[in-house]
N, C-alpha and C. Protein backbone atom coordinates (compact mmCIF):
# COMPACT_ATOMS: atom_id res chain seq x y z
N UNK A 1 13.38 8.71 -4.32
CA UNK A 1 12.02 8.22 -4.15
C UNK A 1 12.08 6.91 -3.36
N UNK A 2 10.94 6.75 -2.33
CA UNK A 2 11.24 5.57 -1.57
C UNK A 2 10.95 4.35 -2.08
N UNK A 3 10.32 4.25 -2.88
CA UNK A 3 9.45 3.41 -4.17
C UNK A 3 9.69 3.48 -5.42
N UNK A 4 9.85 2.21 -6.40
CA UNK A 4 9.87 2.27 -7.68
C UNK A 4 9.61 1.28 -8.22
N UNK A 5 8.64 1.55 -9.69
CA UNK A 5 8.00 -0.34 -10.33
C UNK A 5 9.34 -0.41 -10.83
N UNK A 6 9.05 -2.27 -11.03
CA UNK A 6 10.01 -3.01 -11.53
C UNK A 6 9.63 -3.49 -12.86
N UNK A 7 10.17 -3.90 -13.74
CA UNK A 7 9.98 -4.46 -14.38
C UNK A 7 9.36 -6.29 -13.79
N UNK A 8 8.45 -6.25 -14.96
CA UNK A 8 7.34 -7.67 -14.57
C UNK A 8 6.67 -8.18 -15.96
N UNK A 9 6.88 -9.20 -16.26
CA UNK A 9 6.26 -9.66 -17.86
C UNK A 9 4.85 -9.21 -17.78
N UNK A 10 4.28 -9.34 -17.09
CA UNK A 10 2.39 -9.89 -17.00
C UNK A 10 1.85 -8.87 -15.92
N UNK A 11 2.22 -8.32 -15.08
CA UNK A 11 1.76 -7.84 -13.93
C UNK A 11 2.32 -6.64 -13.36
N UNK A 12 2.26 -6.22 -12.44
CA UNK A 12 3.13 -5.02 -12.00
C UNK A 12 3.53 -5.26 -10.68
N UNK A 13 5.02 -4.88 -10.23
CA UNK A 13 6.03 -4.70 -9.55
C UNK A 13 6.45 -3.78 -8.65
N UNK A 14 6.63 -3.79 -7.58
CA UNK A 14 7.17 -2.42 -6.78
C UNK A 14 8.16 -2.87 -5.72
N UNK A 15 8.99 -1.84 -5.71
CA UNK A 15 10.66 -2.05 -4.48
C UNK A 15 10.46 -0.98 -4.01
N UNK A 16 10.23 -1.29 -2.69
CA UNK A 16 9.71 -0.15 -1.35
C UNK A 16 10.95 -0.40 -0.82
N UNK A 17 11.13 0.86 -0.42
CA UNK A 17 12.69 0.97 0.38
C UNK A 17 12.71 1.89 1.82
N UNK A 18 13.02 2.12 3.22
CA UNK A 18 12.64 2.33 3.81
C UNK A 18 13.60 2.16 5.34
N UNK A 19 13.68 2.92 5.88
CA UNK A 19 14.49 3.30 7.53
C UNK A 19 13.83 1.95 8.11
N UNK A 20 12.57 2.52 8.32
CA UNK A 20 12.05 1.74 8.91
C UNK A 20 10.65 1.07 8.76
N UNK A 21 9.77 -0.16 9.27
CA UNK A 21 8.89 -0.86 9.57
C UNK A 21 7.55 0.07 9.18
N UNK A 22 7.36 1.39 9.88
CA UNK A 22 6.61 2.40 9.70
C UNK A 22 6.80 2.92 8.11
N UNK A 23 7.75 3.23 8.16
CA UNK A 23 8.09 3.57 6.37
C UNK A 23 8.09 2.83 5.88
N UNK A 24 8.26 2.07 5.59
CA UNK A 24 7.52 0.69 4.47
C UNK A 24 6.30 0.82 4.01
N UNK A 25 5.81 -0.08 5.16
CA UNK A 25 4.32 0.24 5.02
C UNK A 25 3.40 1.14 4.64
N UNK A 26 3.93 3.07 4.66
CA UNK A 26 3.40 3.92 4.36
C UNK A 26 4.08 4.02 2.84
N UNK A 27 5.53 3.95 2.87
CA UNK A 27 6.01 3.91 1.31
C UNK A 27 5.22 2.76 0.39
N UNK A 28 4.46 1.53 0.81
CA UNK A 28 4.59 0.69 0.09
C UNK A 28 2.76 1.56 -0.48
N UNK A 29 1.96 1.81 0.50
CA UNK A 29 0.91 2.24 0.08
C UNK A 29 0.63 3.63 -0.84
N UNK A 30 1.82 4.06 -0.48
CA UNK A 30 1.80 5.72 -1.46
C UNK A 30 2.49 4.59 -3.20
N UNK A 31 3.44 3.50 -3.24
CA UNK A 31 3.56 3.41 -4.15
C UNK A 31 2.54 2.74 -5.00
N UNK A 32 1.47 1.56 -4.43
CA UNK A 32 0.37 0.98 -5.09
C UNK A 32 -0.40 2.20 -5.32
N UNK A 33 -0.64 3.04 -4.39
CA UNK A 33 -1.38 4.66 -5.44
C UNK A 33 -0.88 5.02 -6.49
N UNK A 34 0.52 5.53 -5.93
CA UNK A 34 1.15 5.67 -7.71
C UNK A 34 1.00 4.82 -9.15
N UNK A 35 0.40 3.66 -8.32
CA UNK A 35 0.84 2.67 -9.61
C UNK A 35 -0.70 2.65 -10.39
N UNK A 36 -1.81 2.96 -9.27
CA UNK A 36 -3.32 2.72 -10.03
C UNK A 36 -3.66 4.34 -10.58
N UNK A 37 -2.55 5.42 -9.98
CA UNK A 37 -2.50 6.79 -10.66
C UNK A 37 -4.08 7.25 -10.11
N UNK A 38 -4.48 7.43 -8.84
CA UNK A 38 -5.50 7.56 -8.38
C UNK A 38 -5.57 9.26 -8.21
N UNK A 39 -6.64 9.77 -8.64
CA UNK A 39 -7.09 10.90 -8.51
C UNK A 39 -8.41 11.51 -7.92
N UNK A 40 -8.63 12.30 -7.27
CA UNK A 40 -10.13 12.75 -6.58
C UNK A 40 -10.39 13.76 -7.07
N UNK A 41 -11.60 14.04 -7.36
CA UNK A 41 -11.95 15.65 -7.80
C UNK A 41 -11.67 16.68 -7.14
N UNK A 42 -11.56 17.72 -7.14
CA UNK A 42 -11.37 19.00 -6.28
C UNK A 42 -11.94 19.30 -5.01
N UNK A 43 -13.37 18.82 -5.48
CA UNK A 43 -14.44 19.35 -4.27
C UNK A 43 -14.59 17.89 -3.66
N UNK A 44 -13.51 17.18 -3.92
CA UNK A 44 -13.94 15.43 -2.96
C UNK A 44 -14.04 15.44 -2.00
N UNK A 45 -14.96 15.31 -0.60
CA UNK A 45 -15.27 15.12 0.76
C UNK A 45 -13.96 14.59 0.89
N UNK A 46 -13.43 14.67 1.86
CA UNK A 46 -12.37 14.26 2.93
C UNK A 46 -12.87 13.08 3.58
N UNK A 47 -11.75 11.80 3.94
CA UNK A 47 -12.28 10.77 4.07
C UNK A 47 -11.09 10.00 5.41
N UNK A 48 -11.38 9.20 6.45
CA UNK A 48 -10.63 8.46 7.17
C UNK A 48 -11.41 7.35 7.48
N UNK A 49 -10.43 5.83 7.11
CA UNK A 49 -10.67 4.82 7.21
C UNK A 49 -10.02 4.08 8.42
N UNK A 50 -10.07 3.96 9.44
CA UNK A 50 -9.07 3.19 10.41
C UNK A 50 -8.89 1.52 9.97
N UNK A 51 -7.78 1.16 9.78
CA UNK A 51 -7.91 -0.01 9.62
C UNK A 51 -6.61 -0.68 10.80
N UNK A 52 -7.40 -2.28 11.19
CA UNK A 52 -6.70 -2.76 11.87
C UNK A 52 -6.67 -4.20 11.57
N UNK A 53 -5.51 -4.77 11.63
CA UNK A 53 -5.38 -6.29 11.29
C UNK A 53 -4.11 -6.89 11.75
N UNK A 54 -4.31 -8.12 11.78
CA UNK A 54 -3.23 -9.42 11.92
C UNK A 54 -2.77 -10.33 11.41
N UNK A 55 -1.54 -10.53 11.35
CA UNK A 55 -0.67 -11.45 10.62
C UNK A 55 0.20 -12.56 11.05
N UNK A 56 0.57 -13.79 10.76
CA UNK A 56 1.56 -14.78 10.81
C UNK A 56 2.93 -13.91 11.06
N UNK A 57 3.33 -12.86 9.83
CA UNK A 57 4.25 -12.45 9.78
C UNK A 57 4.68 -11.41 8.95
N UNK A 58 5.55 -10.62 8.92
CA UNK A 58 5.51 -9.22 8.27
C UNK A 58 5.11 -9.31 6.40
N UNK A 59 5.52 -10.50 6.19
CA UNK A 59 5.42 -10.33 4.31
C UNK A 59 3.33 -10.50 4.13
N UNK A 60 3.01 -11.42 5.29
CA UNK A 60 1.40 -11.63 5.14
C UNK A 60 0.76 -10.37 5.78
N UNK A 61 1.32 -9.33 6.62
CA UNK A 61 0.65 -8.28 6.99
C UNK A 61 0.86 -7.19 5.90
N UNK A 62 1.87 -7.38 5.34
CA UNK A 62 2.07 -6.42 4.20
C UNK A 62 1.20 -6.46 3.03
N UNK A 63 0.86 -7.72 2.72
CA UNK A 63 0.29 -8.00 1.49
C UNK A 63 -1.61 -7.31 2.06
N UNK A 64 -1.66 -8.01 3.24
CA UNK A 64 -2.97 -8.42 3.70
C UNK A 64 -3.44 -6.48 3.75
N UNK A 65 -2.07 -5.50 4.44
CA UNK A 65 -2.53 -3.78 4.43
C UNK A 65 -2.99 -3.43 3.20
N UNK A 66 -1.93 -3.88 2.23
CA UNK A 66 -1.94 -2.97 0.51
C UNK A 66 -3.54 -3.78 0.30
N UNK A 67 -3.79 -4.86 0.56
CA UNK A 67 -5.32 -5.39 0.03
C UNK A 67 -6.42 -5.22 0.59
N UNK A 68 -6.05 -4.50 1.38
CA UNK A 68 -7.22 -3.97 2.29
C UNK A 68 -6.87 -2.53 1.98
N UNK A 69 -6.48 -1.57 2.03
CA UNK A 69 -6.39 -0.60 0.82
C UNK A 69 -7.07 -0.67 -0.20
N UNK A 70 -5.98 -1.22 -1.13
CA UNK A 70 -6.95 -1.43 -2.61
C UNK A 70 -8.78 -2.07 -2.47
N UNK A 71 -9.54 -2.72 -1.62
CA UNK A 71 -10.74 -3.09 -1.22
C UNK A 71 -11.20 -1.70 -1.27
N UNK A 72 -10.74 -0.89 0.18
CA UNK A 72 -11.48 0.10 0.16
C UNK A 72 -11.54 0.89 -0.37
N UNK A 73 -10.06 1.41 -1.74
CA UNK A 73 -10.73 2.61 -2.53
C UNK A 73 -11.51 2.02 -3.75
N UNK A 74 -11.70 0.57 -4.20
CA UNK A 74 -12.44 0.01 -4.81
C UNK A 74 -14.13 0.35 -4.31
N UNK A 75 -14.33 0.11 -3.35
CA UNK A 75 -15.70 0.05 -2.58
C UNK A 75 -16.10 0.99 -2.70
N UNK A 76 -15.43 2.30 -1.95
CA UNK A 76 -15.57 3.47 -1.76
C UNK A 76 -15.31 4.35 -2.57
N UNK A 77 -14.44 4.43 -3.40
CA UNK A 77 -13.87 5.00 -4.48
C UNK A 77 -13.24 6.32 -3.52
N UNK A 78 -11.84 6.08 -3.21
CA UNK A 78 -11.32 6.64 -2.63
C UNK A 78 -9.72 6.63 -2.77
N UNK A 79 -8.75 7.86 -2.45
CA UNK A 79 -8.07 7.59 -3.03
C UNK A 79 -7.09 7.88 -1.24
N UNK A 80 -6.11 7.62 -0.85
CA UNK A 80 -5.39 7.85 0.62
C UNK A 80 -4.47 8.06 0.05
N UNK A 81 -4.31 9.21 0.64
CA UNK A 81 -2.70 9.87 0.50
C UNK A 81 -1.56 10.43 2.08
N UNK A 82 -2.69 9.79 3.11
CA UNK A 82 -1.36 10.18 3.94
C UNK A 82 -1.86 9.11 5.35
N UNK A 83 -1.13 8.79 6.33
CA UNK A 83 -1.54 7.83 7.34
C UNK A 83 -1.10 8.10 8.84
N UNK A 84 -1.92 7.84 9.55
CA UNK A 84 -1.39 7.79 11.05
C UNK A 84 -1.04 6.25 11.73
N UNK A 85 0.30 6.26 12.14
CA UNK A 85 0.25 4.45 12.46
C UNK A 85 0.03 4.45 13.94
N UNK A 86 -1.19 3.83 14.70
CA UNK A 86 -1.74 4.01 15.83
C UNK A 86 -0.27 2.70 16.43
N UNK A 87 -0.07 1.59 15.51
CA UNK A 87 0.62 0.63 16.15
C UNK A 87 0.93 0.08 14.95
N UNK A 88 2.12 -0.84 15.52
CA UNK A 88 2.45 -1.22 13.53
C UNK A 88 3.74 -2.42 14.42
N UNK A 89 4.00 -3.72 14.30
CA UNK A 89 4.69 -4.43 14.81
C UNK A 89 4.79 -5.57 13.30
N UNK A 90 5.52 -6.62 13.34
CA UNK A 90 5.50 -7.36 12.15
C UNK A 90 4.76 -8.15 12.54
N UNK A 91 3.88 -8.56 13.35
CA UNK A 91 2.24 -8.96 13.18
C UNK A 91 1.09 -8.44 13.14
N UNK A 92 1.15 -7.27 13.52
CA UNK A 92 0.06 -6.51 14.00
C UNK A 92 -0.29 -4.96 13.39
N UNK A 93 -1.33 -4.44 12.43
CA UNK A 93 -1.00 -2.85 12.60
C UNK A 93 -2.56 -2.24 13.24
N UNK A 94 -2.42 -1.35 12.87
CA UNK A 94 -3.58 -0.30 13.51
C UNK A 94 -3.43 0.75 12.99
N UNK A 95 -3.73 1.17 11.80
CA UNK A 95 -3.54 2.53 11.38
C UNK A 95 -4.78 3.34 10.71
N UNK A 96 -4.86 5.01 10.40
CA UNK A 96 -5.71 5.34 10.21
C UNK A 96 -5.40 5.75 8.14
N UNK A 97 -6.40 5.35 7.58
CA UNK A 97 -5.89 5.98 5.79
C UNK A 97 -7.01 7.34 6.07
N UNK A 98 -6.29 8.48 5.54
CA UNK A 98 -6.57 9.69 4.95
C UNK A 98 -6.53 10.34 3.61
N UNK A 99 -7.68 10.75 3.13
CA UNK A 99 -7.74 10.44 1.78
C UNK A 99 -9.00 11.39 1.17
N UNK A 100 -9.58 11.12 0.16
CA UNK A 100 -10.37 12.03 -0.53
C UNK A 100 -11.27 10.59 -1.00
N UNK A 101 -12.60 11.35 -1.10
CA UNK A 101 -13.52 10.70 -2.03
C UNK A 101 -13.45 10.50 -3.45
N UNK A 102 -14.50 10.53 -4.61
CA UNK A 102 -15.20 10.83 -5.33
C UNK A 102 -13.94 10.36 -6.10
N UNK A 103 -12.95 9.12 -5.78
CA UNK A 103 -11.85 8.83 -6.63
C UNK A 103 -11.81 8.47 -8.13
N UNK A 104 -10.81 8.09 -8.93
CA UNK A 104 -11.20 7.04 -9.96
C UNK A 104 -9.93 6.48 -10.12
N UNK A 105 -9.25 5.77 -10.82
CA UNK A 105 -8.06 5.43 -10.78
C UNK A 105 -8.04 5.63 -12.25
N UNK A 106 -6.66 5.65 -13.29
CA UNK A 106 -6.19 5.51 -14.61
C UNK A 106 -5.76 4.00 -14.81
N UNK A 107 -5.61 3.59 -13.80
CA UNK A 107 -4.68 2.05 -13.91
C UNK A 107 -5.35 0.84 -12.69
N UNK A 108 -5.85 -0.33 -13.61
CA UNK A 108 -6.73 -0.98 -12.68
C UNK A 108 -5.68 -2.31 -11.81
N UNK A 109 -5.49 -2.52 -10.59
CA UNK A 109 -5.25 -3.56 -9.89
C UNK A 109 -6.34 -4.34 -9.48
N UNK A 110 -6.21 -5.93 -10.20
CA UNK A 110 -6.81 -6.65 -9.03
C UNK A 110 -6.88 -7.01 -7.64
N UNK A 111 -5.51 -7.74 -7.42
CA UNK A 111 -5.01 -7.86 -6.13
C UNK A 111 -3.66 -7.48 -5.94
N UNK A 112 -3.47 -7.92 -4.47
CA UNK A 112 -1.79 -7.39 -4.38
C UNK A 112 -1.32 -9.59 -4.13
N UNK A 113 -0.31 -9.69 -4.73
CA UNK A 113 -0.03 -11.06 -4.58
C UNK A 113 1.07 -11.26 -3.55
N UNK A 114 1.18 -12.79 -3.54
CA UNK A 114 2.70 -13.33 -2.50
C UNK A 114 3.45 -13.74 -3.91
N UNK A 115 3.66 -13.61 -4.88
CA UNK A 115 4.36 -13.88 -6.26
C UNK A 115 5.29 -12.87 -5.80
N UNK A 116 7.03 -13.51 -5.77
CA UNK A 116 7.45 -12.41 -5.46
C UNK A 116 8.16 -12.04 -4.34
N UNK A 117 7.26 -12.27 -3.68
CA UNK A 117 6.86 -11.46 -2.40
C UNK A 117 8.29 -11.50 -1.45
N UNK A 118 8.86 -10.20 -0.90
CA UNK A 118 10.18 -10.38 -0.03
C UNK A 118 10.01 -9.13 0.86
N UNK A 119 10.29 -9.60 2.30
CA UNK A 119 10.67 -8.07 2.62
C UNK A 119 12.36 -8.25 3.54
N UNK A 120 13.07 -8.03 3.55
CA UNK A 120 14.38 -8.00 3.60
C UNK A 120 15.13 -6.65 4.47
N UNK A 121 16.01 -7.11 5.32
CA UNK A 121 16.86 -5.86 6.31
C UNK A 121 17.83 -5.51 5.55
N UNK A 122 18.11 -4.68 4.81
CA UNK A 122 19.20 -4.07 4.23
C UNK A 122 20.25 -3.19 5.76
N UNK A 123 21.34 -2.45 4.78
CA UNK A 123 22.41 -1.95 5.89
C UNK A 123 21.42 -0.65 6.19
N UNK A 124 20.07 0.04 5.43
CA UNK A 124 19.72 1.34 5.37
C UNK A 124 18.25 1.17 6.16
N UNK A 125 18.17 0.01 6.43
CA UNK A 125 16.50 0.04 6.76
C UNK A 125 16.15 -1.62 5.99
N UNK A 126 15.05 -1.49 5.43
CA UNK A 126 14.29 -2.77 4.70
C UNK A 126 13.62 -2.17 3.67
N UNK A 127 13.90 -3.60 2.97
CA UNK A 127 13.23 -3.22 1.25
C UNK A 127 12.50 -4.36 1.29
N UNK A 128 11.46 -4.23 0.17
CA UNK A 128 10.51 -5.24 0.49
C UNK A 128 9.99 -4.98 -1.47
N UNK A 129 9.57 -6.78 -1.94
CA UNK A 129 8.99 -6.03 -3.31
C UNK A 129 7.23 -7.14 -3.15
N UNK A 130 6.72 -6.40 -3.87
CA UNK A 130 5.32 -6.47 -4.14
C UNK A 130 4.89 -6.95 -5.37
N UNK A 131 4.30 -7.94 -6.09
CA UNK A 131 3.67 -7.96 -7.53
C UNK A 131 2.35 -7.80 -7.11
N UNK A 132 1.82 -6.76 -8.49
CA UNK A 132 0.53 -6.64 -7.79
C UNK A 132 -0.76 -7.63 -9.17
N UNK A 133 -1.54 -8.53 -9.16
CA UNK A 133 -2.14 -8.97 -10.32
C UNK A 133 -3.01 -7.64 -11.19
N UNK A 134 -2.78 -7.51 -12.25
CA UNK A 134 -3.69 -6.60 -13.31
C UNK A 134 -4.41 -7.61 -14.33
């Protein structure tokens, strides 16, 4: 699995692991789903959000994607399960979320934090960890 929580006294944790820059970012968002256990009904409308934004630097674009995520299936009640990366640089992305409506989650996140916060070049790719506030 490219993702897994960590142990965290107060909050919740995730170690995204990943080839590459592109995989991160998509691993890190399939794992904050896993973690709020998001589900859509059967008959949920089909849904695409394009989102695009900018960063100082890869740990503030990371934080700034997963929270702009979590915003919109909050808003919308929506749940994304798969992505197109139009552009994706460690300042910059452009990508599209694909996803279902009519969501709810089992497990509530407030935000995604910089508590924590690392993203790191391993010999396999980059790992990167996340606390998220509950």
């Amino acid at each position: 699995m490219p993702y897994w929580e960590i142990d965290h006294t107060a909050d919740l944790a995730l170690r995204v692991s990943a080839a590459s820059l592109e995989g991160l970012f998509v691993d890190a968002a399939q794992g904050m789903f896993g973690l709020l256990d998001c589900t859509s009904a059967d008959a949920a409308p089909e849904v695409a959000r394009e989102i695009s934004l900018t960063a100082p630097d890869v740990e503030t674009l990371l934080v700034d994607w997963l929270g702009e995520l979590l915003y919109l299936q909050e808003a919308h009640e929506e749940c994304y399960t798969a992505y197109d990366l139009h552009a994706l640089d460690a300042h910059r992305l452009h990508i599209t979320a694909h996803g279902q409506g009519g969501a709810s989650v089992r497990r509530g996140i407030k935000a995604v934090t910089y508590s924590y916060l690392e993203v790191t070049r391993t010999d396999e790719g980059l790992e990167a960890t996340v606390t998220f506030d509950v």
